[in-house]
N, C-alpha and C. Protein backbone atom coordinates (compact mmCIF):
# COMPACT_ATOMS: atom_id res chain seq x y z
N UNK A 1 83.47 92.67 100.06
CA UNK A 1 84.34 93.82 100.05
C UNK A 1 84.59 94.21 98.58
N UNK A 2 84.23 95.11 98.13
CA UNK A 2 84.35 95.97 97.09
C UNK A 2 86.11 95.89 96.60
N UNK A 3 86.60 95.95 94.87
CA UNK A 3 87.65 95.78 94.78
C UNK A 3 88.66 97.13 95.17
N UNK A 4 88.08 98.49 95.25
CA UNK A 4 88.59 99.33 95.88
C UNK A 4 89.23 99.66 97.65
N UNK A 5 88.10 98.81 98.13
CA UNK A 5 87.71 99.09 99.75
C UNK A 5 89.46 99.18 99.79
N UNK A 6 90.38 97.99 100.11
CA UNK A 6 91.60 97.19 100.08
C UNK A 6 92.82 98.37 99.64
N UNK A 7 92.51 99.30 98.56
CA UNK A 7 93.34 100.22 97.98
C UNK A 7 92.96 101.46 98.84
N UNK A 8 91.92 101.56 98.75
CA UNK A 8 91.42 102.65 100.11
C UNK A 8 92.38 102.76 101.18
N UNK A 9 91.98 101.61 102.01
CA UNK A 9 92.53 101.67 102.99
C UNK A 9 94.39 101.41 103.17
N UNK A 10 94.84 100.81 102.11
CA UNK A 10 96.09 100.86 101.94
C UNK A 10 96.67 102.32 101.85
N UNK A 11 96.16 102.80 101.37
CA UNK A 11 96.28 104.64 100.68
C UNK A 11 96.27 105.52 102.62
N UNK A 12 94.99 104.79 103.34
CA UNK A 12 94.60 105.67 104.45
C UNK A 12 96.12 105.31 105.43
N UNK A 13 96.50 104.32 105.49
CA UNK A 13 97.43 103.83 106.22
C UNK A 13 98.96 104.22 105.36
N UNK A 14 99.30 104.36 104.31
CA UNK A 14 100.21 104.94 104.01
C UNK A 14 100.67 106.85 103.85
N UNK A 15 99.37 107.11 103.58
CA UNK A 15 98.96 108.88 104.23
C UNK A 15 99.31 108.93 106.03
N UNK A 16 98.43 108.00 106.92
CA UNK A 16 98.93 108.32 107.97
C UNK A 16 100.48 107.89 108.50
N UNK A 17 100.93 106.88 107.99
CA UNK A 17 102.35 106.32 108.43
C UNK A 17 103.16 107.90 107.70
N UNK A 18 103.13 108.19 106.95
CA UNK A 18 103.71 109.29 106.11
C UNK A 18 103.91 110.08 106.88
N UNK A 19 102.60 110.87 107.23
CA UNK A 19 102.86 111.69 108.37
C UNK A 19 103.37 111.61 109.52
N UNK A 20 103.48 110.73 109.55
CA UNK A 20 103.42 109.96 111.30
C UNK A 20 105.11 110.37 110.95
N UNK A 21 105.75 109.72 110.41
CA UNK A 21 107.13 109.71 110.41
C UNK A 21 107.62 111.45 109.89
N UNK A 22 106.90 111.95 109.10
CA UNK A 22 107.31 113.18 109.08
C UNK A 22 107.23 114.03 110.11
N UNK A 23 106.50 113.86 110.64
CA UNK A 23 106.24 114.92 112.02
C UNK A 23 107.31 114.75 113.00
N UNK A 24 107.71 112.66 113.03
CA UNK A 24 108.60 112.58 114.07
C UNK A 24 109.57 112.93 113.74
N UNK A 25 110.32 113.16 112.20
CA UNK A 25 111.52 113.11 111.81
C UNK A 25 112.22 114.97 112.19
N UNK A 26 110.91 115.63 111.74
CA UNK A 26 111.30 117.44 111.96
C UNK A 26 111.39 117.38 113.54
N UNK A 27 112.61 118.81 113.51
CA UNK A 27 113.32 119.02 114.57
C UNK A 27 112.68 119.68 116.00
N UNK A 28 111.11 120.47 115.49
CA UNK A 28 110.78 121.63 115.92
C UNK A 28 109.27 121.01 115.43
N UNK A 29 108.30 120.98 116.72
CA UNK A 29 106.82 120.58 116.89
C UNK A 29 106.27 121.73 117.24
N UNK A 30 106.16 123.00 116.11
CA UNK A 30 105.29 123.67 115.97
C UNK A 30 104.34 123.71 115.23
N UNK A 31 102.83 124.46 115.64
CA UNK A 31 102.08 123.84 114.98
C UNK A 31 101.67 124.01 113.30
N UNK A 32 102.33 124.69 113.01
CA UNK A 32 102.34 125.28 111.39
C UNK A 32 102.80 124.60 111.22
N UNK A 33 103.77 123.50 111.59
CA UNK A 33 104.44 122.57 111.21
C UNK A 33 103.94 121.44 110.92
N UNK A 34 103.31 121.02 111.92
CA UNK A 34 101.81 119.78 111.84
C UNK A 34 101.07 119.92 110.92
N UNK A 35 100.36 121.23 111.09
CA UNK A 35 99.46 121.23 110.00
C UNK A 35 99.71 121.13 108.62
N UNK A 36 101.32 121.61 108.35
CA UNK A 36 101.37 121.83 107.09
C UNK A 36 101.85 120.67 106.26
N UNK A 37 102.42 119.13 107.21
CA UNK A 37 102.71 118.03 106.95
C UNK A 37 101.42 117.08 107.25
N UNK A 38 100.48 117.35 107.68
CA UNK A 38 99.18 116.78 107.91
C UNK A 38 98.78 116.68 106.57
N UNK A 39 98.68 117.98 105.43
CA UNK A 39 97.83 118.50 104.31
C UNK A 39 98.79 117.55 103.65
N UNK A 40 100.10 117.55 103.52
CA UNK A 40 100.92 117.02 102.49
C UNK A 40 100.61 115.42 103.13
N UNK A 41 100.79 115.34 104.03
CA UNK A 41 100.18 113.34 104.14
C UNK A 41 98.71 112.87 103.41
N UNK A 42 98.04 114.02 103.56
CA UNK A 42 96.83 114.00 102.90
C UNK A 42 96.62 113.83 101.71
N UNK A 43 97.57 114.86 100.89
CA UNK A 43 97.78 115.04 99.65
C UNK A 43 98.53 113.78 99.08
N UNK A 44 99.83 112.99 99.54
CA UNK A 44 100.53 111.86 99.70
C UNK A 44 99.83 110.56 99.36
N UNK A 45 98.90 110.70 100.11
CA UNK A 45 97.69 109.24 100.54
C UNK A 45 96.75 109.86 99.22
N UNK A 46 95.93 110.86 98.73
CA UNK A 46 95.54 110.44 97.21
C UNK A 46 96.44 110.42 96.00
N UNK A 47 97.56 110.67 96.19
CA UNK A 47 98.52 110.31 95.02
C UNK A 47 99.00 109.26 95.08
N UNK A 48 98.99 108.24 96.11
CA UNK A 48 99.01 106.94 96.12
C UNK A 48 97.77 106.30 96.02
N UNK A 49 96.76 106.90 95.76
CA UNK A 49 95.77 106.05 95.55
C UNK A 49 95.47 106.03 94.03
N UNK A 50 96.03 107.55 93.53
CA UNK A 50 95.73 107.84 92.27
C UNK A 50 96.64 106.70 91.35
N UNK A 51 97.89 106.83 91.93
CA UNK A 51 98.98 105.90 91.02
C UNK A 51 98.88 104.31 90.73
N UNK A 52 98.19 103.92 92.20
CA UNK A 52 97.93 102.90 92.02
C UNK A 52 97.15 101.82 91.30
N UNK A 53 95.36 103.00 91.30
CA UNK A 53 94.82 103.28 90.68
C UNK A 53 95.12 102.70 88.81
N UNK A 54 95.80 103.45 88.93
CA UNK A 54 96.40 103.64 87.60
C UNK A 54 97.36 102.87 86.99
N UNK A 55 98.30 102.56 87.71
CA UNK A 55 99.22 101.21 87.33
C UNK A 55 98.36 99.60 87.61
N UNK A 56 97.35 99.53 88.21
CA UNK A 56 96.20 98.24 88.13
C UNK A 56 96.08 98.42 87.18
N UNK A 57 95.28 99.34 86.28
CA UNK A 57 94.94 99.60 85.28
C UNK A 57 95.36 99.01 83.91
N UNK A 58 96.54 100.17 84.26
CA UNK A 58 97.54 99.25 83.02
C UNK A 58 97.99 97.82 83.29
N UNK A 59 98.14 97.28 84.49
CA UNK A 59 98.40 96.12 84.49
C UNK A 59 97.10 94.87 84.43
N UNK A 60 96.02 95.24 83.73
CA UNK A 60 94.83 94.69 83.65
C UNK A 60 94.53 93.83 84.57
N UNK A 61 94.48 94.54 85.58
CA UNK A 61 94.29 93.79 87.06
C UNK A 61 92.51 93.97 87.32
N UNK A 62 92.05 93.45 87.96
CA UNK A 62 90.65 93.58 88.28
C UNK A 62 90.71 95.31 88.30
N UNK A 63 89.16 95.60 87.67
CA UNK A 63 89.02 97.35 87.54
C UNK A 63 88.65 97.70 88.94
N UNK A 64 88.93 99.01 88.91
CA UNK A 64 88.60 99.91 90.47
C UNK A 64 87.48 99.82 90.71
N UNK A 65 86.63 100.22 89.46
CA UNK A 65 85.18 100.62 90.04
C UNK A 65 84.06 99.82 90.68
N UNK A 66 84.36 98.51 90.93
CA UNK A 66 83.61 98.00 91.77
C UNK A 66 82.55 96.86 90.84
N UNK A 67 83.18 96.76 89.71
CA UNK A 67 82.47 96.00 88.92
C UNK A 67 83.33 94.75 88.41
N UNK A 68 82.98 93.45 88.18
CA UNK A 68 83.42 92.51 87.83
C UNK A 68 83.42 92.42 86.34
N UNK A 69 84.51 92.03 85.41
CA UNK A 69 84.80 91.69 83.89
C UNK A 69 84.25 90.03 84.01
N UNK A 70 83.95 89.65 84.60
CA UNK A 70 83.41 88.01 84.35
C UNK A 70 82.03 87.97 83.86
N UNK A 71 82.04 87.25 82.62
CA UNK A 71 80.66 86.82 82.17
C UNK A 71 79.80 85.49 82.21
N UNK A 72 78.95 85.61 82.24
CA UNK A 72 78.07 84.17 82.21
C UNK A 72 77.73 84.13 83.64
């Protein structure tokens, strides 16, 4: 498993829980309504991938891209 796969899917499951609870929380299940909290769960789930991303980073945690810093 790739060091991303793990952040991926953390990101896919916090985009859908997102939504999930936003949809249940509004008063009124129309569908402009869905859709328009669907895009923002969407949007949600790569800004948590982006941040995270990014605070590994700085925290010189193994890199995203799928490559190992170990030599020899």
């Amino acid at each position: 498993m790739q060091p991303t796969t793990r952040l991926k899917l953390a990101s896919i499951a916090f985009s859908v829980l997102w939504t999930c609870w936003m949809v249940w929380s509004t008063d009124s299940f129309d569908w402009a309504g869905i859709v328009i909290l669907t895009v923002c769960g969407i949007l949600a789930g790569v800004g948590c991938y982006i941040a995270m991303s990014f605070a590994f980073r700085l925290m010189r945690l193994p890199p995203t891209g799928g490559k190992s810093r170990a030599r020899g």
